[in-house]
N, C-alpha and C. Protein backbone atom coordinates (compact mmCIF):
# COMPACT_ATOMS: atom_id res chain seq x y z
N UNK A 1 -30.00 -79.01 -34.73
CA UNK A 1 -29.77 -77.64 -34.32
C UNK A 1 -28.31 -77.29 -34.47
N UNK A 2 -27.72 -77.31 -35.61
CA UNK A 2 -26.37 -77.07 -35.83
C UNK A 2 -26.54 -75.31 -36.24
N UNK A 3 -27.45 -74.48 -36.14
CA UNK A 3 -27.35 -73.42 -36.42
C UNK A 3 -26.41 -72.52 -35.59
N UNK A 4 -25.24 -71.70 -37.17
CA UNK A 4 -24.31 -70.86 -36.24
C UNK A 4 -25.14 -69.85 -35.44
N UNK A 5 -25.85 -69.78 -36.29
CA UNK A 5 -26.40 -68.38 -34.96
C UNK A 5 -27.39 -68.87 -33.73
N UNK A 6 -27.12 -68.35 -32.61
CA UNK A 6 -27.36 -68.95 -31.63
C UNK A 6 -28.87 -68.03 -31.20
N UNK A 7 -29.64 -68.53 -30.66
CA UNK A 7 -30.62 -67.29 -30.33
C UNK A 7 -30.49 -66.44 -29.09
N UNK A 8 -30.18 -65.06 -29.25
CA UNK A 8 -30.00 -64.10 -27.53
C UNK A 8 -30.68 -64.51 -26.84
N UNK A 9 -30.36 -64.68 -25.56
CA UNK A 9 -31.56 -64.91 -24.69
C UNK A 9 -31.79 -63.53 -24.02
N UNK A 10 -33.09 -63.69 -23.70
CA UNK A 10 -33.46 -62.34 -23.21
C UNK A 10 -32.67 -62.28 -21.93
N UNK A 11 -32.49 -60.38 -21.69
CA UNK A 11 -31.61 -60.20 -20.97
C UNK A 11 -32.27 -59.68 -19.86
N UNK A 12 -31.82 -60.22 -18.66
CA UNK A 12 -32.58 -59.66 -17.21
C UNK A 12 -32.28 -58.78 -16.73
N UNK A 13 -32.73 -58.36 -15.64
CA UNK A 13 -32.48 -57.03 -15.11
C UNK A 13 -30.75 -56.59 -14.97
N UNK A 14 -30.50 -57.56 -14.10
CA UNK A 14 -28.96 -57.26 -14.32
C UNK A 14 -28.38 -56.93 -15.01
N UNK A 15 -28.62 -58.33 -16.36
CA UNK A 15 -28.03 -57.94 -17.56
C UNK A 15 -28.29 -56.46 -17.99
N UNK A 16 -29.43 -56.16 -18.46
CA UNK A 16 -29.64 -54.71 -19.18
C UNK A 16 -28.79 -53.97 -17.98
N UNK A 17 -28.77 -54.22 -16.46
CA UNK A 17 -28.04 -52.90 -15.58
C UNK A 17 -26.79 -52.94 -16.19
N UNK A 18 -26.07 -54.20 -16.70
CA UNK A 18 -24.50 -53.72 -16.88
C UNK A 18 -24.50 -53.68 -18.19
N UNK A 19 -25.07 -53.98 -19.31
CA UNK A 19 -25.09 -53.34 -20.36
C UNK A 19 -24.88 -51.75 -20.16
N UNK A 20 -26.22 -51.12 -19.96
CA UNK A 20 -26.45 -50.03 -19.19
C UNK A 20 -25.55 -49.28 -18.86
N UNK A 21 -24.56 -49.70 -17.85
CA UNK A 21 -23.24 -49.37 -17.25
C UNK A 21 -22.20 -49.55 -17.89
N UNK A 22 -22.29 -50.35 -18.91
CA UNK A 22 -21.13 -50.58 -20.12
C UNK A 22 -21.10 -49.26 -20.95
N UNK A 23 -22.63 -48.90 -21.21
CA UNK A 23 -22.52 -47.80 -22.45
C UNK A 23 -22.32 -46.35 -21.87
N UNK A 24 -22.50 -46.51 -20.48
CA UNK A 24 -22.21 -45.11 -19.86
C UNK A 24 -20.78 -45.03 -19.81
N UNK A 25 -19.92 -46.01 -19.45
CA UNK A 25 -18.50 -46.23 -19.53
C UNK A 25 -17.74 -45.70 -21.14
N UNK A 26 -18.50 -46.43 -22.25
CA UNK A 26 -18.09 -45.91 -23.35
C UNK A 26 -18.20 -44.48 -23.50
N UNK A 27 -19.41 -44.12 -23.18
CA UNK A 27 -19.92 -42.81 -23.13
C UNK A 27 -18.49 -41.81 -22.26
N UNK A 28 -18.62 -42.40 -21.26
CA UNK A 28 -17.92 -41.46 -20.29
C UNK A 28 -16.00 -41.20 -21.21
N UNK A 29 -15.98 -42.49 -21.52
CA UNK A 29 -14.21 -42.47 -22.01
C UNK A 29 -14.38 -41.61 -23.58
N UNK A 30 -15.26 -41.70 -23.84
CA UNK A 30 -16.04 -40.36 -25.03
C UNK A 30 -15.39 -39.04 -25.08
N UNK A 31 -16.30 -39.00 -23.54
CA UNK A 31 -16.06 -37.25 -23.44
C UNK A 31 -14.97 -36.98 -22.63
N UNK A 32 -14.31 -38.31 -21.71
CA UNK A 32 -12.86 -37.37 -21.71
C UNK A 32 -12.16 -37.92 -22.85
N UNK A 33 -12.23 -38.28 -23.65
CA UNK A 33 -11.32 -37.95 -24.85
C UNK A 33 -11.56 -36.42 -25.94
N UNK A 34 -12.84 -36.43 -25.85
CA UNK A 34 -13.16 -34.87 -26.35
C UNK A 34 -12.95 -33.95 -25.34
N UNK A 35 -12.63 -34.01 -24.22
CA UNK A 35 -12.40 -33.25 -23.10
C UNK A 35 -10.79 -32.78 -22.77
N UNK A 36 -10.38 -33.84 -23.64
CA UNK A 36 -8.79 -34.00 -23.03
C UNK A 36 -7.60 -32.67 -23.75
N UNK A 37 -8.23 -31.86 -24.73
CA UNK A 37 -7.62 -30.95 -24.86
C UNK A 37 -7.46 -29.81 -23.96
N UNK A 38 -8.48 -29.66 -22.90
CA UNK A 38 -8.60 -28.58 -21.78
C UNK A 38 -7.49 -29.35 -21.01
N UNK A 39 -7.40 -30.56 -20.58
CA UNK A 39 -6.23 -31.08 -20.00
C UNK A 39 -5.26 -30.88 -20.42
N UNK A 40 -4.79 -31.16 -21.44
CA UNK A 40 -3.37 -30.58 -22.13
C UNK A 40 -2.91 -29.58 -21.77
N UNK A 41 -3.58 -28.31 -22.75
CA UNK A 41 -3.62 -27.32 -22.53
C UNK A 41 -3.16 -26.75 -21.07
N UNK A 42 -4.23 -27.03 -20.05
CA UNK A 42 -3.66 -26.78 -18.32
C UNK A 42 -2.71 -26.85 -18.25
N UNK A 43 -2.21 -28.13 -18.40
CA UNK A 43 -1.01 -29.11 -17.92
C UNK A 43 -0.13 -28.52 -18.44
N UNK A 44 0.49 -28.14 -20.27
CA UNK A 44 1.05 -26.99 -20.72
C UNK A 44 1.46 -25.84 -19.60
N UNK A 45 0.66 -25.18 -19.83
CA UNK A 45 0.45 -23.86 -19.38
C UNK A 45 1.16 -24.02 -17.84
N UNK A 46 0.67 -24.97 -17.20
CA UNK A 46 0.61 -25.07 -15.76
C UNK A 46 2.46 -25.10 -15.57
N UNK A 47 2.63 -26.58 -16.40
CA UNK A 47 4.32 -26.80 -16.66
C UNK A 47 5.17 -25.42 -16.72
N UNK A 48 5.07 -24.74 -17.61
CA UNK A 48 5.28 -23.21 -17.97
C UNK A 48 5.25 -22.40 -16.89
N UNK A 49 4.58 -22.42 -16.05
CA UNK A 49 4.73 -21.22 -14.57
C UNK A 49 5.49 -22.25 -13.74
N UNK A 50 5.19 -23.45 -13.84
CA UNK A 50 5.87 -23.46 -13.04
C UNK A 50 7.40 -23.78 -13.05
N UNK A 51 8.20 -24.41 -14.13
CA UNK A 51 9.51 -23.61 -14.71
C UNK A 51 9.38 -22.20 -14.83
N UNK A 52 8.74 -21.44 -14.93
CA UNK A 52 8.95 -19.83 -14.49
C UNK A 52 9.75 -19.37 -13.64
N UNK A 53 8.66 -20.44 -12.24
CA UNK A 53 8.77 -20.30 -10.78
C UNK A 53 10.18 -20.66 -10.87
N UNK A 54 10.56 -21.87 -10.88
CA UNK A 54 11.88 -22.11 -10.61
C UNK A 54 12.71 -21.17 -11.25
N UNK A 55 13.13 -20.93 -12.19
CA UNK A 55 14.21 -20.34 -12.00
C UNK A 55 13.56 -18.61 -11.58
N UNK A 56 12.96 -18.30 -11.48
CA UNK A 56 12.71 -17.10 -11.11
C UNK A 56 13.13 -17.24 -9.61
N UNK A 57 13.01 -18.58 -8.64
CA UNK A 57 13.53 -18.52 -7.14
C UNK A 57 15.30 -18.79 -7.30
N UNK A 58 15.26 -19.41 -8.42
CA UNK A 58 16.64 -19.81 -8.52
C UNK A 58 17.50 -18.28 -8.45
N UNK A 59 17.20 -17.49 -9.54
CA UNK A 59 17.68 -16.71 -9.92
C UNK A 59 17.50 -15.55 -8.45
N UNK A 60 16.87 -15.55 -7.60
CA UNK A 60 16.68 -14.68 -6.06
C UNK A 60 17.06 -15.13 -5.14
N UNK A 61 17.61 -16.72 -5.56
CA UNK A 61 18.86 -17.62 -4.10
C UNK A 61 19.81 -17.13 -4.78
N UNK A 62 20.35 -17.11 -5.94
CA UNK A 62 21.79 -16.38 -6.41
C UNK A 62 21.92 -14.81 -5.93
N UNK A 63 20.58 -14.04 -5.92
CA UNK A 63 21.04 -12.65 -5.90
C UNK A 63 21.24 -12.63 -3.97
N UNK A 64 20.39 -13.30 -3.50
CA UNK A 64 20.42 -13.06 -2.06
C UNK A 64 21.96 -13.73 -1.31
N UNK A 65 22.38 -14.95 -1.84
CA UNK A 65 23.48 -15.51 -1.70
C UNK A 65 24.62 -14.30 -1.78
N UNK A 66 24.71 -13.98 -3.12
CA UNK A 66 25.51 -12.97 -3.08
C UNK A 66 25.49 -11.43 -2.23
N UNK A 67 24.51 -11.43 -2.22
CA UNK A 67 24.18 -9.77 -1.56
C UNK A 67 24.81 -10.62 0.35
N UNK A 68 24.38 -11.98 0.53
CA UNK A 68 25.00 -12.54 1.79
C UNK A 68 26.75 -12.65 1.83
N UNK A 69 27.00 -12.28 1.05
CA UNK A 69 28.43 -12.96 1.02
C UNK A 69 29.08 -11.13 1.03
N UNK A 70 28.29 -10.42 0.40
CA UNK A 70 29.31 -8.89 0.18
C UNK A 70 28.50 -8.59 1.91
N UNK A 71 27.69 -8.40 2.32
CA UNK A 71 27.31 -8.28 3.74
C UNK A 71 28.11 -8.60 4.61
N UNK A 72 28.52 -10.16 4.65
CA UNK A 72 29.32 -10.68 5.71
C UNK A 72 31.19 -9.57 5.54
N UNK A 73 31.42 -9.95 4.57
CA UNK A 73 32.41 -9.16 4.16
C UNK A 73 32.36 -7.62 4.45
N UNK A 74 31.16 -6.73 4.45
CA UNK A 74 31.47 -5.46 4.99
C UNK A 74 31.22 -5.56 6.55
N UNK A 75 30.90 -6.59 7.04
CA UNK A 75 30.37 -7.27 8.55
C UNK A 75 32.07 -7.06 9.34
N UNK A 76 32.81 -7.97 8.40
CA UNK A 76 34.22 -8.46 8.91
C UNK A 76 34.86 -7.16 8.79
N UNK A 77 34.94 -6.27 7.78
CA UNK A 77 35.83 -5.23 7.18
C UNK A 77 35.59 -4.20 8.68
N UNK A 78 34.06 -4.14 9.24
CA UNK A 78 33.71 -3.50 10.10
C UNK A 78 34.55 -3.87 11.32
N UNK A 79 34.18 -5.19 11.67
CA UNK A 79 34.68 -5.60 12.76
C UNK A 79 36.18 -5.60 13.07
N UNK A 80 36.76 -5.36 11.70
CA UNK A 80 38.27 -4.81 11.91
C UNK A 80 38.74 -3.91 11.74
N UNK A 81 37.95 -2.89 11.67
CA UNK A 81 38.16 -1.43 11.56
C UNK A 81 37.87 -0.69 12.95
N UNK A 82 37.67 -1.45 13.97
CA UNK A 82 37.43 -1.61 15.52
C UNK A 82 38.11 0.05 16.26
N UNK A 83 37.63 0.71 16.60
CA UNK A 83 38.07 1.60 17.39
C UNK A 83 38.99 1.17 18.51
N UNK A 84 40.20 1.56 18.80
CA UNK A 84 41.01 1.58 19.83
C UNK A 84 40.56 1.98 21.58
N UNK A 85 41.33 1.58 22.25
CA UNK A 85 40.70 1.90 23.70
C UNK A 85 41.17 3.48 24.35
N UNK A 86 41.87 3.94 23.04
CA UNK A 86 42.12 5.48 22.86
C UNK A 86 41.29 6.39 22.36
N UNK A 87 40.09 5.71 21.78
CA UNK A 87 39.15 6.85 20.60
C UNK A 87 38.54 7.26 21.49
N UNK A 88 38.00 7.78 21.05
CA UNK A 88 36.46 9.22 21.49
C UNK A 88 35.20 8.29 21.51
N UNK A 89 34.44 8.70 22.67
CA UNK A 89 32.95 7.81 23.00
C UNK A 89 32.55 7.97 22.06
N UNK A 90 32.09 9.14 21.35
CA UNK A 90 31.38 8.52 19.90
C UNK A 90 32.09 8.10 18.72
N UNK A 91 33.77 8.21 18.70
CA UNK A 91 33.79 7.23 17.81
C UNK A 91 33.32 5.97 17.92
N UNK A 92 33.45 5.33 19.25
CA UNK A 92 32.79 4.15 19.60
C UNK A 92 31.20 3.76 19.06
N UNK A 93 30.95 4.17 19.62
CA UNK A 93 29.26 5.16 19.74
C UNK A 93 29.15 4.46 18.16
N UNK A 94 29.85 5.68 17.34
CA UNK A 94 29.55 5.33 16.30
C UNK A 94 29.90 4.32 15.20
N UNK A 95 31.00 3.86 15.88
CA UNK A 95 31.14 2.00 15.32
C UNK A 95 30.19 0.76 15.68
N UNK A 96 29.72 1.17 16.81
CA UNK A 96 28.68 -0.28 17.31
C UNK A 96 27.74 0.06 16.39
N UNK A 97 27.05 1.37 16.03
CA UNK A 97 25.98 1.68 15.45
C UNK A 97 25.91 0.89 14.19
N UNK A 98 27.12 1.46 12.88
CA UNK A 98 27.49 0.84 12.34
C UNK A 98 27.31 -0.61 12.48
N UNK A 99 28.11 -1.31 13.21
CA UNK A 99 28.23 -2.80 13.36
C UNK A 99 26.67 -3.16 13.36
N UNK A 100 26.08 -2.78 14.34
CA UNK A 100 24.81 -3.57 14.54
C UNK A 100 23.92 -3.30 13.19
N UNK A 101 23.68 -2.08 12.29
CA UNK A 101 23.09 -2.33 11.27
C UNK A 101 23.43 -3.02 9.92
N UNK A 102 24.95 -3.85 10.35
CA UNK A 102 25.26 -4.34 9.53
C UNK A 102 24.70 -5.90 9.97
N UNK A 103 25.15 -6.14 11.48
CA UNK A 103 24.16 -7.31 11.33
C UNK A 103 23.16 -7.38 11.43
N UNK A 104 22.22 -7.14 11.53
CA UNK A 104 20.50 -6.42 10.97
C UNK A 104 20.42 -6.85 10.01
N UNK A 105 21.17 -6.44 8.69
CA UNK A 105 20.95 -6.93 7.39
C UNK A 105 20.95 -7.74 7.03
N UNK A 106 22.29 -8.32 7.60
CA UNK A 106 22.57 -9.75 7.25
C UNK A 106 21.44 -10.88 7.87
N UNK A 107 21.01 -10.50 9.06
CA UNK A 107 19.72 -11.07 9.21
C UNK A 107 18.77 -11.02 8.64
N UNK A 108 18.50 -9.99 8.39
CA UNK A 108 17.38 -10.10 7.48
C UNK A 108 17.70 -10.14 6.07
N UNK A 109 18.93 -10.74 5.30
CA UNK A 109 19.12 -11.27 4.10
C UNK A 109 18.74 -12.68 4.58
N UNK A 110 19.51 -13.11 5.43
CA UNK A 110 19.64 -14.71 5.72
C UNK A 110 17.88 -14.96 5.61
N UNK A 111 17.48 -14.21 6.46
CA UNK A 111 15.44 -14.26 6.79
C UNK A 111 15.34 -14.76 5.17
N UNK A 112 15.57 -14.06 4.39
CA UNK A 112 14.95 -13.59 3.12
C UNK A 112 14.96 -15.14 2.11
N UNK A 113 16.73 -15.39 2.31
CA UNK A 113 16.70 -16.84 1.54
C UNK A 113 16.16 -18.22 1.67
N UNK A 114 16.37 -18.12 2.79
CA UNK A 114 15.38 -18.88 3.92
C UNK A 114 14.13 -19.10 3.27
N UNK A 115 13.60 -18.12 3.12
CA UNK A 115 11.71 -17.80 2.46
C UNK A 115 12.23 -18.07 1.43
N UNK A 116 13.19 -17.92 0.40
CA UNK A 116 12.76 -18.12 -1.16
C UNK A 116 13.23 -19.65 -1.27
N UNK A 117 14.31 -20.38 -0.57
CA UNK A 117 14.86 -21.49 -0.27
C UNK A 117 13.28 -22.19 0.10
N UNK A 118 12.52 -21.97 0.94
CA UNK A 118 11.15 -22.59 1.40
C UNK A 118 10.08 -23.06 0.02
N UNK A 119 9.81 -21.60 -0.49
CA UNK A 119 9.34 -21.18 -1.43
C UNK A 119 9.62 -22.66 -2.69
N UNK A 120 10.94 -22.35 -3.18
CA UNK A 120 11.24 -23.43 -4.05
C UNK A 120 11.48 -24.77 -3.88
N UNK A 121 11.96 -25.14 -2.22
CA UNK A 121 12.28 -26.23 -2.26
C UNK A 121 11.13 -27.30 -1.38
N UNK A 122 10.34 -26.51 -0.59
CA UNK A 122 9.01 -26.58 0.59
C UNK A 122 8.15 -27.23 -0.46
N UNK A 123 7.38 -27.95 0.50
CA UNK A 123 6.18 -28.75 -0.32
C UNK A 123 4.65 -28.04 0.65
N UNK A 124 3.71 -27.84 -0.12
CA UNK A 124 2.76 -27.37 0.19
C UNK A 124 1.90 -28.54 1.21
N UNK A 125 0.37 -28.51 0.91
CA UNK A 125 -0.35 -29.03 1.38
C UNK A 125 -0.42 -30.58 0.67
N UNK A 126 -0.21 -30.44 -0.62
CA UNK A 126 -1.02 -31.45 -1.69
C UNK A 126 0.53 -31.32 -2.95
N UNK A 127 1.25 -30.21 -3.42
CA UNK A 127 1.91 -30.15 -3.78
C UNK A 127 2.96 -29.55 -3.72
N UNK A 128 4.48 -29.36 -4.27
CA UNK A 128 5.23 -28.45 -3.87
C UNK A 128 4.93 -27.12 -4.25
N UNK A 129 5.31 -26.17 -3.30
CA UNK A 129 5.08 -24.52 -2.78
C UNK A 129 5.59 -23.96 -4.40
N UNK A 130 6.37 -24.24 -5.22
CA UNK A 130 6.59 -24.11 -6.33
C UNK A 130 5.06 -24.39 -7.18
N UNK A 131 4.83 -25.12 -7.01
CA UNK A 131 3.63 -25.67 -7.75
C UNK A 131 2.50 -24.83 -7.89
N UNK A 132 2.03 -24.43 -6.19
CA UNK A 132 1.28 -24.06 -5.98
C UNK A 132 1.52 -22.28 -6.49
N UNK A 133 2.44 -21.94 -6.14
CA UNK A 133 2.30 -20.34 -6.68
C UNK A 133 1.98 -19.87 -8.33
N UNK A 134 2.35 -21.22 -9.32
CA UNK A 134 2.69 -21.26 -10.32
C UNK A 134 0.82 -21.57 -10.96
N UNK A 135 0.08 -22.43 -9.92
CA UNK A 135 -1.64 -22.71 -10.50
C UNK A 135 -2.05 -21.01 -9.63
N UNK A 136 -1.81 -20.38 -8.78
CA UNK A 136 -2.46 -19.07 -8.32
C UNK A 136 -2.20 -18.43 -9.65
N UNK A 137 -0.16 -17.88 -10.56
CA UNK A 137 -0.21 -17.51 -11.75
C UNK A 137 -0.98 -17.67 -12.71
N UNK A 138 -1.28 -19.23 -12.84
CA UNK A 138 -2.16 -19.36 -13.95
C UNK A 138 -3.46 -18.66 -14.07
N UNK A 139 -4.27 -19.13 -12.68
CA UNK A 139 -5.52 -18.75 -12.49
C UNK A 139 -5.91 -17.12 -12.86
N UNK A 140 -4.67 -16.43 -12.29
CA UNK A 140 -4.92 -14.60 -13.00
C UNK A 140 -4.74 -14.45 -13.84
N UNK A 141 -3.73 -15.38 -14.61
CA UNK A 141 -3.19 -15.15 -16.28
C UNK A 141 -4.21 -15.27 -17.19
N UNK A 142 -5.01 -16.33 -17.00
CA UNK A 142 -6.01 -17.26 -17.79
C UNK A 142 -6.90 -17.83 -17.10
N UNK A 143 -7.50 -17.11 -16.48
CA UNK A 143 -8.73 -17.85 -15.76
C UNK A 143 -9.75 -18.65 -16.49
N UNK A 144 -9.91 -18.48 -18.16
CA UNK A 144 -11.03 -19.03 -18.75
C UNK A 144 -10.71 -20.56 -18.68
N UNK A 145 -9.02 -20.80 -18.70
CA UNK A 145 -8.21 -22.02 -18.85
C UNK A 145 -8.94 -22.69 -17.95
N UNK A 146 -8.43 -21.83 -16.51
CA UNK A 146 -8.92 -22.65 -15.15
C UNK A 146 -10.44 -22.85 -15.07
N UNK A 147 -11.16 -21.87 -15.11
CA UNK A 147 -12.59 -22.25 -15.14
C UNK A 147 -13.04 -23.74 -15.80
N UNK A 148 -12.64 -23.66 -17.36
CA UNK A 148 -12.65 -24.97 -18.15
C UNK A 148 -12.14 -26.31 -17.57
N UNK A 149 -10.87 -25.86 -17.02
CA UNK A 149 -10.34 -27.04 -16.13
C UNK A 149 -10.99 -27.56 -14.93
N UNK A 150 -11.55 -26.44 -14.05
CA UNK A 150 -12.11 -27.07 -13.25
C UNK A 150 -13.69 -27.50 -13.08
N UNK A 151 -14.51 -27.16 -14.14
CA UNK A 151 -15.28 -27.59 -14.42
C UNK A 151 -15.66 -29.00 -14.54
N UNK A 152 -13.96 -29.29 -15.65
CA UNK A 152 -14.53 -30.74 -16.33
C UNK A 152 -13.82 -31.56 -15.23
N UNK A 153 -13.10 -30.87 -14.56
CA UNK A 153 -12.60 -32.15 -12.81
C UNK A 153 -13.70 -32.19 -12.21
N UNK A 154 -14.87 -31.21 -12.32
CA UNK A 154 -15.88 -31.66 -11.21
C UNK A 154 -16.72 -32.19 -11.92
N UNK A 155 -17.18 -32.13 -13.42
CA UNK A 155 -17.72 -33.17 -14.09
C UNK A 155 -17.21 -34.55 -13.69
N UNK A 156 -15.63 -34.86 -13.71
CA UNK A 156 -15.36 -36.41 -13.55
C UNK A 156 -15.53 -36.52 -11.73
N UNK A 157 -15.25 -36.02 -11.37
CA UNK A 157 -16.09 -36.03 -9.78
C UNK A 157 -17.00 -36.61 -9.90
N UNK A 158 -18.16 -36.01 -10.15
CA UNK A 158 -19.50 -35.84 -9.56
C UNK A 158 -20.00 -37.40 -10.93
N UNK A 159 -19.35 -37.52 -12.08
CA UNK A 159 -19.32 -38.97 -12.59
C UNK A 159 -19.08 -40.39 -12.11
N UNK A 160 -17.65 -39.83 -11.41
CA UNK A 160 -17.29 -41.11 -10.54
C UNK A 160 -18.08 -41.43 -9.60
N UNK A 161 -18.83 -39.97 -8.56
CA UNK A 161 -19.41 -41.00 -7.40
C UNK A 161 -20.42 -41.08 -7.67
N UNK A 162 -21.32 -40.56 -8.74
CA UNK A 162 -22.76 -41.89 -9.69
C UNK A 162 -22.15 -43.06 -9.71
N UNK A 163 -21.21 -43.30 -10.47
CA UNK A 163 -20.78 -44.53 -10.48
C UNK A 163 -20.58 -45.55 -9.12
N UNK A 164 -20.07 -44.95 -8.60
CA UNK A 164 -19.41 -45.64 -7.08
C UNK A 164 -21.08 -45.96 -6.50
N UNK A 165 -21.91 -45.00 -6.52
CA UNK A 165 -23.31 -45.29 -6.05
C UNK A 165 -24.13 -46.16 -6.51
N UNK A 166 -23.76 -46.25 -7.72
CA UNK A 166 -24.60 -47.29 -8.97
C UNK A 166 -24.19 -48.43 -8.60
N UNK A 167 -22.52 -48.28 -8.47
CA UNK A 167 -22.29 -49.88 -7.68
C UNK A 167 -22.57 -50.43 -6.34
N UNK A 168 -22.90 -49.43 -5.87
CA UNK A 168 -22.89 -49.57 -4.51
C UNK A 168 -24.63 -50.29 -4.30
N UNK A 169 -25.43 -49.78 -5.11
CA UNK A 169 -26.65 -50.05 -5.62
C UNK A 169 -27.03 -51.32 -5.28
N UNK A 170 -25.98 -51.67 -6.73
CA UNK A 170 -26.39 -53.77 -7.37
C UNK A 170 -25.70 -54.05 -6.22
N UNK A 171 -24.39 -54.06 -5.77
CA UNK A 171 -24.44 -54.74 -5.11
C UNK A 171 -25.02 -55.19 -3.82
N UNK A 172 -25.46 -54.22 -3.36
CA UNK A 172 -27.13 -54.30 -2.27
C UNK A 172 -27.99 -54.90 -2.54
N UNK A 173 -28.45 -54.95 -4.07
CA UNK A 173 -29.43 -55.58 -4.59
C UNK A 173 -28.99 -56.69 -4.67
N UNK A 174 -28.08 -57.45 -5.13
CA UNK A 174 -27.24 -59.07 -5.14
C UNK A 174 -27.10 -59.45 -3.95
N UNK A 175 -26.65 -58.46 -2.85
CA UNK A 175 -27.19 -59.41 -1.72
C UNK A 175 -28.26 -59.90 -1.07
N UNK A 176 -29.60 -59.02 -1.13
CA UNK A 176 -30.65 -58.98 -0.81
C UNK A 176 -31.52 -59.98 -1.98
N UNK A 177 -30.84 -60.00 -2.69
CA UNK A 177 -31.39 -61.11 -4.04
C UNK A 177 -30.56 -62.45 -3.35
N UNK A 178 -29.71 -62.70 -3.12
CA UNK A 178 -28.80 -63.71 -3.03
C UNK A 178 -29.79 -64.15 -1.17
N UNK A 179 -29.58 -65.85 -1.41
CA UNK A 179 -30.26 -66.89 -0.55
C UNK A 179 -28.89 -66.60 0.59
């Protein structure tokens, strides 16, 4: 019996299960490779808003910074342009008025950078707050993108936990087989 070819032995249940599970595996790395252009694509696109995002916050911490800096400065210019303990009640009157809607503003500039400072530098739930405003952009820009995209994530979802179940399966069965 020096013959190279050896004879298969027939294959048992197992065997054919992970055969079985072998060709679904090929299968599966198949179609995300034919799949993988909707990935790109996203990922593209996605990259793209969200460098948008950034400098679009970048560019509204520079304008708010500055609009903070000429504020404080008409803040100070105010505060030294101070009525004497000689003026008239409403000149007074009408310097605090002044004063206080100047700091008003400046509060609510400071409020403002604060939020866009959050905005760009804040991390969301799952990703940064940048991130996230940039997949809401996408989704109105190109929804067919997103639809496609999220389709084939819940295709590999709902793949994986067949799988996870399939294993979860044999190996129930190997123990209940096993002495």
């Amino acid at each position: 019996m020096n013959d190279s070819k050896q004879a298969k032995p027939p294959l048992d249940d197992a065997g054919q299960a992970l055969e079985a599970q072998a060709q679904a595996l090929a299968a599966e790395q198949t179609a995300l490779l034919d799949a993988s252009p909707v990935q790109a694509r996203y990922n593209q696109a996605l990259g793209e808003y969200v460098e948008q995002k950034a400098e679009q916050a970048e560019a509204l911490e520079q304008r708010l910074e500055a609009m903070l800096e000429r504020q404080q400065a008409q803040l100070q210019q105010n505060q030294a342009s101070r009525p004497g303990w000689l003026a008239l009640p409403s000149t007074r009157a009408a310097w605090e008025q002044g004063n206080q809607r100047c700091q008003a503003r400046l509060q609510q500039l400071q409020g403002r950078l604060e939020r866009v400072q959050e905005l760009h530098h804040g991390m969301g739930l799952y990703t940064p707050r940048i991130e996230e405003l940039a997949v809401r952009q996408l989704r109105a820009e190109q929804p067919e993108l997103a639809e496609q995209w999220s389709l084939q994530r819940q295709a590999e979802r709902t793949l994986t936990e067949s799988q996870r179940r399939t294993q979860g399966q044999e190996t129930g069965r190997s123990r209940t087989s096993s002495p």
